[in-house]
C-alpha atoms as a PDB file:
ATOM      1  CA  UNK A   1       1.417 -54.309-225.216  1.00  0.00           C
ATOM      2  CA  UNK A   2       4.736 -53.175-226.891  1.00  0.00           C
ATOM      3  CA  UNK A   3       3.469 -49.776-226.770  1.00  0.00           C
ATOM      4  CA  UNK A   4       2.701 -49.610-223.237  1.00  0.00           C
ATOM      5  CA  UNK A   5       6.103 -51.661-222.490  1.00  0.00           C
ATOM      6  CA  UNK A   6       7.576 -48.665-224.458  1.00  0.00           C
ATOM      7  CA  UNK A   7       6.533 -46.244-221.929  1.00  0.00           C
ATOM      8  CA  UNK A   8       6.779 -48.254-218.709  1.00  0.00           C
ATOM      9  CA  UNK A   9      10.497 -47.809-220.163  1.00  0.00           C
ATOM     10  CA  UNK A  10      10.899 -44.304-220.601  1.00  0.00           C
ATOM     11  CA  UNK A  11       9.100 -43.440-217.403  1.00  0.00           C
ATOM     12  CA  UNK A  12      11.927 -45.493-215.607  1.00  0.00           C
ATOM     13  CA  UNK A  13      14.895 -44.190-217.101  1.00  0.00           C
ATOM     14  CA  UNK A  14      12.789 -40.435-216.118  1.00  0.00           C
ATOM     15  CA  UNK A  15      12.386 -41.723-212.531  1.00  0.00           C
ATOM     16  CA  UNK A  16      16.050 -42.700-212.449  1.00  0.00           C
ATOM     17  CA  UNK A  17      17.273 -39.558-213.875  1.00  0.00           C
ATOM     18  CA  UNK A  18      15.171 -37.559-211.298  1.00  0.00           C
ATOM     19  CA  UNK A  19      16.739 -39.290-208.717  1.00  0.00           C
ATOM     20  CA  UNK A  20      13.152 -40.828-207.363  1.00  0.00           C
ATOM     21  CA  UNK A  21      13.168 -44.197-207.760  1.00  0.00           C
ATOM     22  CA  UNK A  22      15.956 -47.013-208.806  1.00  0.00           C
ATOM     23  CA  UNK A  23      14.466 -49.680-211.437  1.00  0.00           C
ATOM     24  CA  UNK A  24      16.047 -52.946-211.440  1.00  0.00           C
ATOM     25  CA  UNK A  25      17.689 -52.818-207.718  1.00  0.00           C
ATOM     26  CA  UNK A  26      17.618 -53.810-204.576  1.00  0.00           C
ATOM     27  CA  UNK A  27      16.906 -51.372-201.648  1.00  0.00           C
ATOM     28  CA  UNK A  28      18.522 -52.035-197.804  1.00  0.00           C
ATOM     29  CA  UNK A  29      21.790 -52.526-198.210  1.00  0.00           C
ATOM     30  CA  UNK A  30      24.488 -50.830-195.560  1.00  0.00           C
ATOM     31  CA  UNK A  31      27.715 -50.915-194.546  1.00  0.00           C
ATOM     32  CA  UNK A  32      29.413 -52.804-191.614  1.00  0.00           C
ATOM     33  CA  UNK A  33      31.898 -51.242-188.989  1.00  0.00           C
ATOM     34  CA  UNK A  34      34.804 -53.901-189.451  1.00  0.00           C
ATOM     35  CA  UNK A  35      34.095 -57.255-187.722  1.00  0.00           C
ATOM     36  CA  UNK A  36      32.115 -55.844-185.072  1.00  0.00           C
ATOM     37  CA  UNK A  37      28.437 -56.072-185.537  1.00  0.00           C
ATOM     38  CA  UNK A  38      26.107 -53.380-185.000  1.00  0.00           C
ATOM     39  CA  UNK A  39      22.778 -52.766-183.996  1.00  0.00           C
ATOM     40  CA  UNK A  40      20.083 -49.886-184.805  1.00  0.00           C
ATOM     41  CA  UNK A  41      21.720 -47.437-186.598  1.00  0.00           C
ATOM     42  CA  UNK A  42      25.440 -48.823-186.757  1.00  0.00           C
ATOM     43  CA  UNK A  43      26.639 -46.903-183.989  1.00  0.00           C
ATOM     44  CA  UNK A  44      26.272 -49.444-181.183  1.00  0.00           C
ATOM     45  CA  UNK A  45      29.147 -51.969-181.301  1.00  0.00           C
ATOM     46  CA  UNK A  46      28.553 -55.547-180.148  1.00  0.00           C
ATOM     47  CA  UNK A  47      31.355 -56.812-177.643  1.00  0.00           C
ATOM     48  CA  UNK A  48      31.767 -60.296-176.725  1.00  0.00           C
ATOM     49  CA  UNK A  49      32.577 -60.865-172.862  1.00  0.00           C
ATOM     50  CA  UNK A  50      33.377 -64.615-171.502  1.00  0.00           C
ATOM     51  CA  UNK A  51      32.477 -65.507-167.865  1.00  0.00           C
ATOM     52  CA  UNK A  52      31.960 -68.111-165.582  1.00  0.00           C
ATOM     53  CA  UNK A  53      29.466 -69.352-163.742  1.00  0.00           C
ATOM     54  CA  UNK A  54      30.486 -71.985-160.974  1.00  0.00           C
ATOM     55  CA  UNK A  55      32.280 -68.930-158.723  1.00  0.00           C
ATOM     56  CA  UNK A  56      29.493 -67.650-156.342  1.00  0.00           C
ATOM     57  CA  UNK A  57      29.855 -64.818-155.267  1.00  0.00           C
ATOM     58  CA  UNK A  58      31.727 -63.308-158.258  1.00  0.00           C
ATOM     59  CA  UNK A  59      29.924 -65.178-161.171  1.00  0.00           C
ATOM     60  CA  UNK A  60      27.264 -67.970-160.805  1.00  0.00           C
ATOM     61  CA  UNK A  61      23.507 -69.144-162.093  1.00  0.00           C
ATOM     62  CA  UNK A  62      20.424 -68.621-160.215  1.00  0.00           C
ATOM     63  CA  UNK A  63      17.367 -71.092-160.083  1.00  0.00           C
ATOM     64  CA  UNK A  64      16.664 -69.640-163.644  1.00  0.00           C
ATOM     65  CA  UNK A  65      19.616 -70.376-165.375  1.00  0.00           C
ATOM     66  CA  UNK A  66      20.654 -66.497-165.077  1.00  0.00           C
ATOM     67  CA  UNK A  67      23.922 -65.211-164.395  1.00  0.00           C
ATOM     68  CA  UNK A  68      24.405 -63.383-161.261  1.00  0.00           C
ATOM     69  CA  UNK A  69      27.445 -62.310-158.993  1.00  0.00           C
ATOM     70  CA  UNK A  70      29.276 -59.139-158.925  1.00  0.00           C
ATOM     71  CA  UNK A  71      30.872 -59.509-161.859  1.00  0.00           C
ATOM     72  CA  UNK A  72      27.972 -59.657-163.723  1.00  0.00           C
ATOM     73  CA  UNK A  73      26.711 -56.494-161.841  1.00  0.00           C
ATOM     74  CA  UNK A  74      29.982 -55.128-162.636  1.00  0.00           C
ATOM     75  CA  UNK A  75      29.346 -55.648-166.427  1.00  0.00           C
ATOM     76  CA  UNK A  76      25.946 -54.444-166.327  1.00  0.00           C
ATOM     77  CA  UNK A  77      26.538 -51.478-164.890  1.00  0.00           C
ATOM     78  CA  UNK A  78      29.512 -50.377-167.839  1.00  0.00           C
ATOM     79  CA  UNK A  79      27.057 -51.848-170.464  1.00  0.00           C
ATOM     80  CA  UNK A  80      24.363 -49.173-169.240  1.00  0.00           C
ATOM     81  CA  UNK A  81      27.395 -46.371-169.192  1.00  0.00           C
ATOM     82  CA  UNK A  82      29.278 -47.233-172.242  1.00  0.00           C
ATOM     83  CA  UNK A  83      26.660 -46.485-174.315  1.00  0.00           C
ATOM     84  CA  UNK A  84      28.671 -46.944-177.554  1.00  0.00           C
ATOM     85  CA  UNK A  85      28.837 -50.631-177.038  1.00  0.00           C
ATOM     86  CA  UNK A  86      26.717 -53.581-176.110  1.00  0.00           C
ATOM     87  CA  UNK A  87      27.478 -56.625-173.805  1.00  0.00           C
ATOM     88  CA  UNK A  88      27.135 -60.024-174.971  1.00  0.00           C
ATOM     89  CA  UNK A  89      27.537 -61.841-171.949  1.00  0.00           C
ATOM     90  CA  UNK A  90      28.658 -65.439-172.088  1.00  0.00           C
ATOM     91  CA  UNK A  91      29.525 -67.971-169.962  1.00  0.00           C
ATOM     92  CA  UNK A  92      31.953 -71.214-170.106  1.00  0.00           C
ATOM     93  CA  UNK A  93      34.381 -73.096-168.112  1.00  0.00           C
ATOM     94  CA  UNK A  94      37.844 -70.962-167.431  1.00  0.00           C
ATOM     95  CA  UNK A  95      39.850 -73.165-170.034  1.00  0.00           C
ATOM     96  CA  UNK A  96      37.568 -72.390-172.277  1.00  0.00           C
ATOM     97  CA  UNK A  97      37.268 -68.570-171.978  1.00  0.00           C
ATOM     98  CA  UNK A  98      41.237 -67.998-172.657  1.00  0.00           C
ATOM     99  CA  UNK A  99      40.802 -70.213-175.731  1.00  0.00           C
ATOM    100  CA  UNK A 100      37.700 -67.926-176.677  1.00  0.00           C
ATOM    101  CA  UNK A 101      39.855 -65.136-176.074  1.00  0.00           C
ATOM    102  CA  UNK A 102      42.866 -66.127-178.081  1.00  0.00           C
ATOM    103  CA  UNK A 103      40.533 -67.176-180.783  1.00  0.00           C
ATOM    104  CA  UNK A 104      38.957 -63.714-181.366  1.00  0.00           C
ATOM    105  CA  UNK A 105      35.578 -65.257-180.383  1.00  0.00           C
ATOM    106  CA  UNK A 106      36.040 -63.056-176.698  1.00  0.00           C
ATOM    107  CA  UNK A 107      37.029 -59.572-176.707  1.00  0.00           C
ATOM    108  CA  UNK A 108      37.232 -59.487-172.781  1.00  0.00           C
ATOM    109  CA  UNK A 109      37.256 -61.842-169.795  1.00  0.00           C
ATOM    110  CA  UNK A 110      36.224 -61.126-166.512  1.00  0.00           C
ATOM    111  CA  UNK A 111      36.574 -64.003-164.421  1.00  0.00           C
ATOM    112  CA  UNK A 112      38.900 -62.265-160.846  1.00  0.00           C
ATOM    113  CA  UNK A 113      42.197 -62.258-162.957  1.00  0.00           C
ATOM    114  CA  UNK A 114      45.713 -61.068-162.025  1.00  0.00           C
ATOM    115  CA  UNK A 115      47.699 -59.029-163.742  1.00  0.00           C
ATOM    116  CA  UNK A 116      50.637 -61.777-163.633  1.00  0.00           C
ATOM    117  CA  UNK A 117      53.837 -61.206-165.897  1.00  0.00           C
ATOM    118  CA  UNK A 118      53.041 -64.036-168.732  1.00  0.00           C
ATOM    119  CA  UNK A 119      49.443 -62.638-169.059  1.00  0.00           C
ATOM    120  CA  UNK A 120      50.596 -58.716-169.804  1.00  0.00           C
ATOM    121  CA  UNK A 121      52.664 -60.099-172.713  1.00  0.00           C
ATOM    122  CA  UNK A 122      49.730 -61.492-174.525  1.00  0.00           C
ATOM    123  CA  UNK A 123      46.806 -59.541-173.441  1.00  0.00           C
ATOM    124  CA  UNK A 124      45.644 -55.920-172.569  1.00  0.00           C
ATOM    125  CA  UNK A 125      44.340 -54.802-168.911  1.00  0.00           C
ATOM    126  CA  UNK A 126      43.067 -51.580-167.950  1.00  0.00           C
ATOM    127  CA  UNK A 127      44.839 -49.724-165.250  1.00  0.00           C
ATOM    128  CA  UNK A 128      41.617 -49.355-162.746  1.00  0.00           C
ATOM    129  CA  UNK A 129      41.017 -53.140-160.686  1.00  0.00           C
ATOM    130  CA  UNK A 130      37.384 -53.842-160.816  1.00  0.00           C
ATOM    131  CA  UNK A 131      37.712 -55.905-157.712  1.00  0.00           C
ATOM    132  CA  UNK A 132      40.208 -56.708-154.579  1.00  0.00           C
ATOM    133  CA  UNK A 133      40.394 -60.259-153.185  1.00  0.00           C
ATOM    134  CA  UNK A 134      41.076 -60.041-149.749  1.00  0.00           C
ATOM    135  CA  UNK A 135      44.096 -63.066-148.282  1.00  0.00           C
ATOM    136  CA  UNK A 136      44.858 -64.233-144.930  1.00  0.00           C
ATOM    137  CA  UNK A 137      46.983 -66.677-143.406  1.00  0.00           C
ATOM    138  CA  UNK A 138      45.957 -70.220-142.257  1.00  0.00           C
ATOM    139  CA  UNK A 139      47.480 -71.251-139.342  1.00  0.00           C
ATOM    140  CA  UNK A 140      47.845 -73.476-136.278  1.00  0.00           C
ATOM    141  CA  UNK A 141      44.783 -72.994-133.837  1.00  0.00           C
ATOM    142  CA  UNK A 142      47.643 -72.628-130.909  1.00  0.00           C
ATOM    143  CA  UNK A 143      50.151 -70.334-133.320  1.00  0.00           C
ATOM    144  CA  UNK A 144      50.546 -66.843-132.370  1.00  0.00           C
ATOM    145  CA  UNK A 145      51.173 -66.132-135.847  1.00  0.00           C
ATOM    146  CA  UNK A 146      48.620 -62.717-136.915  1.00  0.00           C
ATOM    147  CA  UNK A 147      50.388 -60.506-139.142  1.00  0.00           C
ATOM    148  CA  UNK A 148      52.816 -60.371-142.407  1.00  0.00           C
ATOM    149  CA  UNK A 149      55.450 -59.186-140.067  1.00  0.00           C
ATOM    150  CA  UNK A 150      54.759 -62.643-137.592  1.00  0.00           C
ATOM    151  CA  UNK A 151      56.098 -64.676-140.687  1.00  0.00           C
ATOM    152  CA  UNK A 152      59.540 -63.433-140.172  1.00  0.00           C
ATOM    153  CA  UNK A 153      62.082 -66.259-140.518  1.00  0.00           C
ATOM    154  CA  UNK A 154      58.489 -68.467-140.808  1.00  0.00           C
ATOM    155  CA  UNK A 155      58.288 -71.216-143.407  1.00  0.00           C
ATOM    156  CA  UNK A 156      55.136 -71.175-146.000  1.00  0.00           C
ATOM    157  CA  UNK A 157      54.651 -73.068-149.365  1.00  0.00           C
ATOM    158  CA  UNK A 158      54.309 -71.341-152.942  1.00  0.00           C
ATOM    159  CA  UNK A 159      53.918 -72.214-156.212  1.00  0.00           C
ATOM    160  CA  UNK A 160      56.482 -70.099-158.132  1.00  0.00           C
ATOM    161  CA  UNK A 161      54.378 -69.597-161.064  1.00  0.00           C
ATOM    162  CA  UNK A 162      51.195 -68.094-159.115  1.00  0.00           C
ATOM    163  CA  UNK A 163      50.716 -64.335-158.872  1.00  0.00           C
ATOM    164  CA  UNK A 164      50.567 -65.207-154.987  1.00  0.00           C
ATOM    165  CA  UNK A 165      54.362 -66.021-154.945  1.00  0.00           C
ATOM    166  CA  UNK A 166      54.839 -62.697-156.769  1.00  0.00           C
ATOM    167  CA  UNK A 167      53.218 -60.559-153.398  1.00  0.00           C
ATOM    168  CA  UNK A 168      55.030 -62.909-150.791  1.00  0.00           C
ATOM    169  CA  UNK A 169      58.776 -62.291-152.942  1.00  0.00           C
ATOM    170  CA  UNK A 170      57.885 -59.274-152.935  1.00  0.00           C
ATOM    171  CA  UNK A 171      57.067 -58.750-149.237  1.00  0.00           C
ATOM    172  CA  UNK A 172      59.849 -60.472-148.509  1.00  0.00           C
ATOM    173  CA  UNK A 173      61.618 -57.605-150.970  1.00  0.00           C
ATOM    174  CA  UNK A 174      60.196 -54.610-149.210  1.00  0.00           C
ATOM    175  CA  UNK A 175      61.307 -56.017-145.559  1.00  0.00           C
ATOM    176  CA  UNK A 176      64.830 -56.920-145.389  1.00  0.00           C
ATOM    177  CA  UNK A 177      65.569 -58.703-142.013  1.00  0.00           C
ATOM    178  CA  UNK A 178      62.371 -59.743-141.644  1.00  0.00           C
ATOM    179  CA  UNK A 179      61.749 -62.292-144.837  1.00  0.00           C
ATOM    180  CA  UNK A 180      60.270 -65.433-144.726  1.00  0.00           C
ATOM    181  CA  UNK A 181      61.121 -68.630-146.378  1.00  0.00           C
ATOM    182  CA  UNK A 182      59.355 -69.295-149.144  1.00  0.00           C
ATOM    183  CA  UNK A 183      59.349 -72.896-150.156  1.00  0.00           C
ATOM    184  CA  UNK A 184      58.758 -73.722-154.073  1.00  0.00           C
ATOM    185  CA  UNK A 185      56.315 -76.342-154.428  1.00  0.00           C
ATOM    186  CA  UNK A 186      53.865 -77.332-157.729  1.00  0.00           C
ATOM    187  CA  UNK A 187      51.033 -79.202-158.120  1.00  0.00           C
ATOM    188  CA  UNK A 188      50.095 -78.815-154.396  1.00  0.00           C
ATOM    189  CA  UNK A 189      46.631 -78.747-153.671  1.00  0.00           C
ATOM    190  CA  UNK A 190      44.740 -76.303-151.349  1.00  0.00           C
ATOM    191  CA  UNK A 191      44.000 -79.521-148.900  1.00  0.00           C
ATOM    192  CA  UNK A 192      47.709 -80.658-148.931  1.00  0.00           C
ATOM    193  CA  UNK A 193      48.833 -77.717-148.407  1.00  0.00           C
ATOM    194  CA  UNK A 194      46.645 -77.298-145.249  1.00  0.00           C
ATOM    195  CA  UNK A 195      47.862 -80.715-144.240  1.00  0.00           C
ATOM    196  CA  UNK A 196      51.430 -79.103-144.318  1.00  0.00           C
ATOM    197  CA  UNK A 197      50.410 -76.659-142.125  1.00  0.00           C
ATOM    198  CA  UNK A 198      48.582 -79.017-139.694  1.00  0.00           C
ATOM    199  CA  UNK A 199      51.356 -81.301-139.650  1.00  0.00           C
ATOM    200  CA  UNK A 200      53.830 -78.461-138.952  1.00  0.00           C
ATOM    201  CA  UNK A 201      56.154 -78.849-142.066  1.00  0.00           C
ATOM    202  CA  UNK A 202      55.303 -75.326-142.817  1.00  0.00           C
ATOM    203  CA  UNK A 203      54.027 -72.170-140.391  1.00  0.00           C
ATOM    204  CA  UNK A 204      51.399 -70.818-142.516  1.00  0.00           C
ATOM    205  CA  UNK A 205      49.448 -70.955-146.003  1.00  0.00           C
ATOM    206  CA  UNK A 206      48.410 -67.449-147.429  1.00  0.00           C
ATOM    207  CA  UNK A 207      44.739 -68.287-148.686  1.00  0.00           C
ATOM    208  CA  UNK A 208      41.074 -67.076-149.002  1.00  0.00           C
ATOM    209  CA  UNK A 209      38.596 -67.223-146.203  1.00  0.00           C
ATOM    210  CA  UNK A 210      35.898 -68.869-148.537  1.00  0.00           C
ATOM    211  CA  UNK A 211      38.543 -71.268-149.368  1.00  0.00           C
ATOM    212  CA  UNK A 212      39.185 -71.997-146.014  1.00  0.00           C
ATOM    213  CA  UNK A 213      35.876 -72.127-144.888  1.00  0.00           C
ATOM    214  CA  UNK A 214      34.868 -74.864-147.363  1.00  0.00           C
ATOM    215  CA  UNK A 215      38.116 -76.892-147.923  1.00  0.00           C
ATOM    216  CA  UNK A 216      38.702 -77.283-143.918  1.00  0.00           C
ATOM    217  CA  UNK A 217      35.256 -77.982-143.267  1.00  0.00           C
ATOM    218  CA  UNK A 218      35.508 -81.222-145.187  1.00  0.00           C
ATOM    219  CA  UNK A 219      39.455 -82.036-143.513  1.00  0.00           C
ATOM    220  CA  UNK A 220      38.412 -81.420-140.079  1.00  0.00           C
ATOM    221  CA  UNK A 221      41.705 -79.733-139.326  1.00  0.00           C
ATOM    222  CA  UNK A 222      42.801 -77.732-136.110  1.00  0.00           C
ATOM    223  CA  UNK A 223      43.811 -74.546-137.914  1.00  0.00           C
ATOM    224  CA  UNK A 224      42.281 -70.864-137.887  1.00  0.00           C
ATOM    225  CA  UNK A 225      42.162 -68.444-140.183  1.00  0.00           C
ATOM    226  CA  UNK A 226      44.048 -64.436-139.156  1.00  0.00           C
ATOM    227  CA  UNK A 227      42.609 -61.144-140.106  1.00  0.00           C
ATOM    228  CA  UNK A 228      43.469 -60.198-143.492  1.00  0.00           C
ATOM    229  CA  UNK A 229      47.077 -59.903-144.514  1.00  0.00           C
ATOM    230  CA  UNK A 230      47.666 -59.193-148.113  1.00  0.00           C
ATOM    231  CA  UNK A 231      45.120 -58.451-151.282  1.00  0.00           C
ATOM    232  CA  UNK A 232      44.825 -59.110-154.282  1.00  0.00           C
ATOM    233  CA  UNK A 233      44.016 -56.497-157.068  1.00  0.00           C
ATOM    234  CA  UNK A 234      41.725 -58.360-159.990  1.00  0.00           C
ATOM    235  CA  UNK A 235      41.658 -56.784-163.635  1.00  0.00           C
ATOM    236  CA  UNK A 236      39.548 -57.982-166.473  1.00  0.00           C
ATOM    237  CA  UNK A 237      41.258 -59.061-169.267  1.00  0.00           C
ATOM    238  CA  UNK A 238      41.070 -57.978-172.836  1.00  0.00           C
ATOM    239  CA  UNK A 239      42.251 -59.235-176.561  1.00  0.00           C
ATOM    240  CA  UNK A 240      45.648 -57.663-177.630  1.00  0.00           C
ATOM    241  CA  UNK A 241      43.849 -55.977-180.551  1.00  0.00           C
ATOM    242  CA  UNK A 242      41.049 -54.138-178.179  1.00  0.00           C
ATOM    243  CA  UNK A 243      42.837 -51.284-177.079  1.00  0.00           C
ATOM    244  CA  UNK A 244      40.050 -48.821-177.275  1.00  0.00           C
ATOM    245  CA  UNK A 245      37.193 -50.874-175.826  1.00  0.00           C
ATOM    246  CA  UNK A 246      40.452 -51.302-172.689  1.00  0.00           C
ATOM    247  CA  UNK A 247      40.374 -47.632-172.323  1.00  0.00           C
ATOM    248  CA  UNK A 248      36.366 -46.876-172.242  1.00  0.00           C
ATOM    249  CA  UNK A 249      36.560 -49.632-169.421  1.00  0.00           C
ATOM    250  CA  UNK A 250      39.570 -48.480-167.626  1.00  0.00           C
ATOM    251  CA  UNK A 251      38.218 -44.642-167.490  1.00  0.00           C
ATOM    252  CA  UNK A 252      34.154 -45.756-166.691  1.00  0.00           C
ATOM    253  CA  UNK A 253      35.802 -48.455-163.743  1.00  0.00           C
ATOM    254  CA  UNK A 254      37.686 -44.778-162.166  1.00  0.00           C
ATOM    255  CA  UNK A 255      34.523 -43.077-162.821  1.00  0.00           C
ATOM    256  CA  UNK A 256      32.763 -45.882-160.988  1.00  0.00           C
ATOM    257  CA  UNK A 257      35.018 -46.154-158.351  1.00  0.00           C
ATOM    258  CA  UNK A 258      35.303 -42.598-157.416  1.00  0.00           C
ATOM    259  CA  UNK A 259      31.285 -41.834-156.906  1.00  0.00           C
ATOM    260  CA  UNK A 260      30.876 -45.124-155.012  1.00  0.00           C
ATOM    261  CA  UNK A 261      29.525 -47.805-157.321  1.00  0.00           C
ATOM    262  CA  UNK A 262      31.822 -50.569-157.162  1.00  0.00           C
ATOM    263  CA  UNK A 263      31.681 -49.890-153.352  1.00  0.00           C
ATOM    264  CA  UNK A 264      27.710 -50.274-153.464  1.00  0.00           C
ATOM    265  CA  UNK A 265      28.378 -53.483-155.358  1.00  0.00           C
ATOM    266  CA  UNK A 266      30.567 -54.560-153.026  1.00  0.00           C
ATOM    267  CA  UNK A 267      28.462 -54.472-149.891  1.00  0.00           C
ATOM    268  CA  UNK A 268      25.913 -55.975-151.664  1.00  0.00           C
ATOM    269  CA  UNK A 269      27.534 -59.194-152.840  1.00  0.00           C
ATOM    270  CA  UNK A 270      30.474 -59.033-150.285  1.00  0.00           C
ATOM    271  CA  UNK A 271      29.139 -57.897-147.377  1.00  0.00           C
ATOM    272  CA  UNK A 272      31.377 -55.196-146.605  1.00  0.00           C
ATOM    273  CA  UNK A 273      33.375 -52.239-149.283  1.00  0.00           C
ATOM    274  CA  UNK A 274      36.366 -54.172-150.316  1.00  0.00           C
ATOM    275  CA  UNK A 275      37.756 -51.024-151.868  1.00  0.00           C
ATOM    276  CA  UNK A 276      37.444 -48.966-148.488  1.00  0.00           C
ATOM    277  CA  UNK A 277      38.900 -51.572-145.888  1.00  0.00           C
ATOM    278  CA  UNK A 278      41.558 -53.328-148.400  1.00  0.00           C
ATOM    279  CA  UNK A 279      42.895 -50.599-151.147  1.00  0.00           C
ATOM    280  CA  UNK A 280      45.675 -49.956-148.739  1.00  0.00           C
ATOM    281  CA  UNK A 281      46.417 -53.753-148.974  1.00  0.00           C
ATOM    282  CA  UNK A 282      46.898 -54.271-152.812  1.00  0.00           C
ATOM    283  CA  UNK A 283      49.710 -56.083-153.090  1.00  0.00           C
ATOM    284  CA  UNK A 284      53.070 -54.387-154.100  1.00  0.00           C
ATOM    285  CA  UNK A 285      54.894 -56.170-156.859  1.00  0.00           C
ATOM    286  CA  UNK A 286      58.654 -56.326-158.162  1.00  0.00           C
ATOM    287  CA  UNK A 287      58.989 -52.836-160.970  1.00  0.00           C
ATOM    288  CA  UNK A 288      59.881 -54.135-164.216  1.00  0.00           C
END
């Protein structure tokens, strides 16, 4: 038994020598690509997206528990066309998502953010919108109020921390002699503030037609909705230390925008192409 021990031994140390075999090892171990996980051969990055899923028609579950909504088809479609990374999609309430995001848990949101002032000092946003969010004006069934430019010397509430005060300033801004009055207000709700209107404190209350449709169904009031007067350009939102994965996203969101994919998505979950009626419309905000 020594003997054969002997040369089991000196076979091995040959083997290792020649390169063929490794006695005394283990086999399978690779690197990793920072704190990003990979998959297959380690050139597929795993990113983390947050989401929600109470926002029909942008995010929401069907009768499976599956996320649907345009942003979902949105995120689908740059998974298949960045091919260098992989979507995990997750979903959680709104609070939650920024504190997923700030936590390194996220590395992008898409949930029909702004690009509002406080937000670009913490976090990254491509330069392409993925989506527009089309505003009109609730008012008065009787009020012959249609347009931006009807509002002139009008009264309407804001909330001065909302990226919505930010386009009516800035209306007001780009029309001298024509401004309305913006009156501050916080913690106003979407049914007070239609109350306002009703009740004639205030002319008008710059709002979505969803909104409206569902809010004064339930209130019952005499008010009517114009044609759209503003819109809103929505970004998704990335971790300050995700430049790159920004960029891929910002260039495939031009790329999909320019042969007609986010308009395809957009009759399909919308109804109509946002991007074709509205791009005119994106609001125009204060330079820096």
């Amino acid at each position: 038994m020594k003997k054969l021990s002997k040369v089991l031994a000196v076979l091995c140390a040959l083997m290792m020598t020649a390169g063929l075999a490794s006695c005394g090892s283990s086999s399978g171990s690779s690197s990793s690509s920072g704190s990003s996980a990979a998959s297959g051969s380690g050139d597929v990055i795993v990113k983390h997206i947050g989401t929600g899923s109470s926002m029909p028609p942008f995010c929401s579950l069907d009768d499976n528990g599956e996320l649907q909504g345009y942003d979902i088809a949105v995120m689908k479609e740059l998974d298949e066309r960045l091919t260098q990374y992989e979507f995990d999609i997750q979903y959680m309430d709104f609070s939650a998502l920024i504190v997923s995001l700030d936590a390194g848990q996220l590395d992008m949101v898409s949930h029909q953010l702004v690009k509002s002032e406080a937000r670009k000092e913490k976090y990254l946003f491509p330069e392409q919108y993925y989506c527009l969010s089309p505003m009109s004006l609730a008012v008065k069934s009787d009020s012959d109020i249609a347009t931006m430019a009807d509002m002139a010397g009008k009264k309407i509430n804001s909330s001065p921390t909302s990226y919505e005060h930010t386009m009516l300033t800035a209306w007001n801004d780009a029309h001298p002699g024509e401004e309305m009055n913006i009156i501050a207000v916080s913690d106003l709700s979407t049914a007070d503030g239609y109350k306002q209107v009703a009740s004639g404190q205030v002319d008008a209350a710059l709002t979505y037609s969803s909104t409206f449709e569902n809010v004064n169904a339930e209130l019952g009031l005499d008010l009517k909705l114009t044609d759209v007067v503003m819109c809103e350009d929505t970004y998704q939102m990335f971790g300050a230390d995700e430049q790159e994965f920004c960029d891929a996203v910002n260039e495939e969101l031009k790329k999909m925008l320019d042969d007609g994919t986010l308009s395809k998505l957009s009759e399909e979950y919308f109804g109509e192409d946002i991007f074709t009626l509205y791009s005119d419309m994106v609001a125009i905000v204060p330079e820096d």
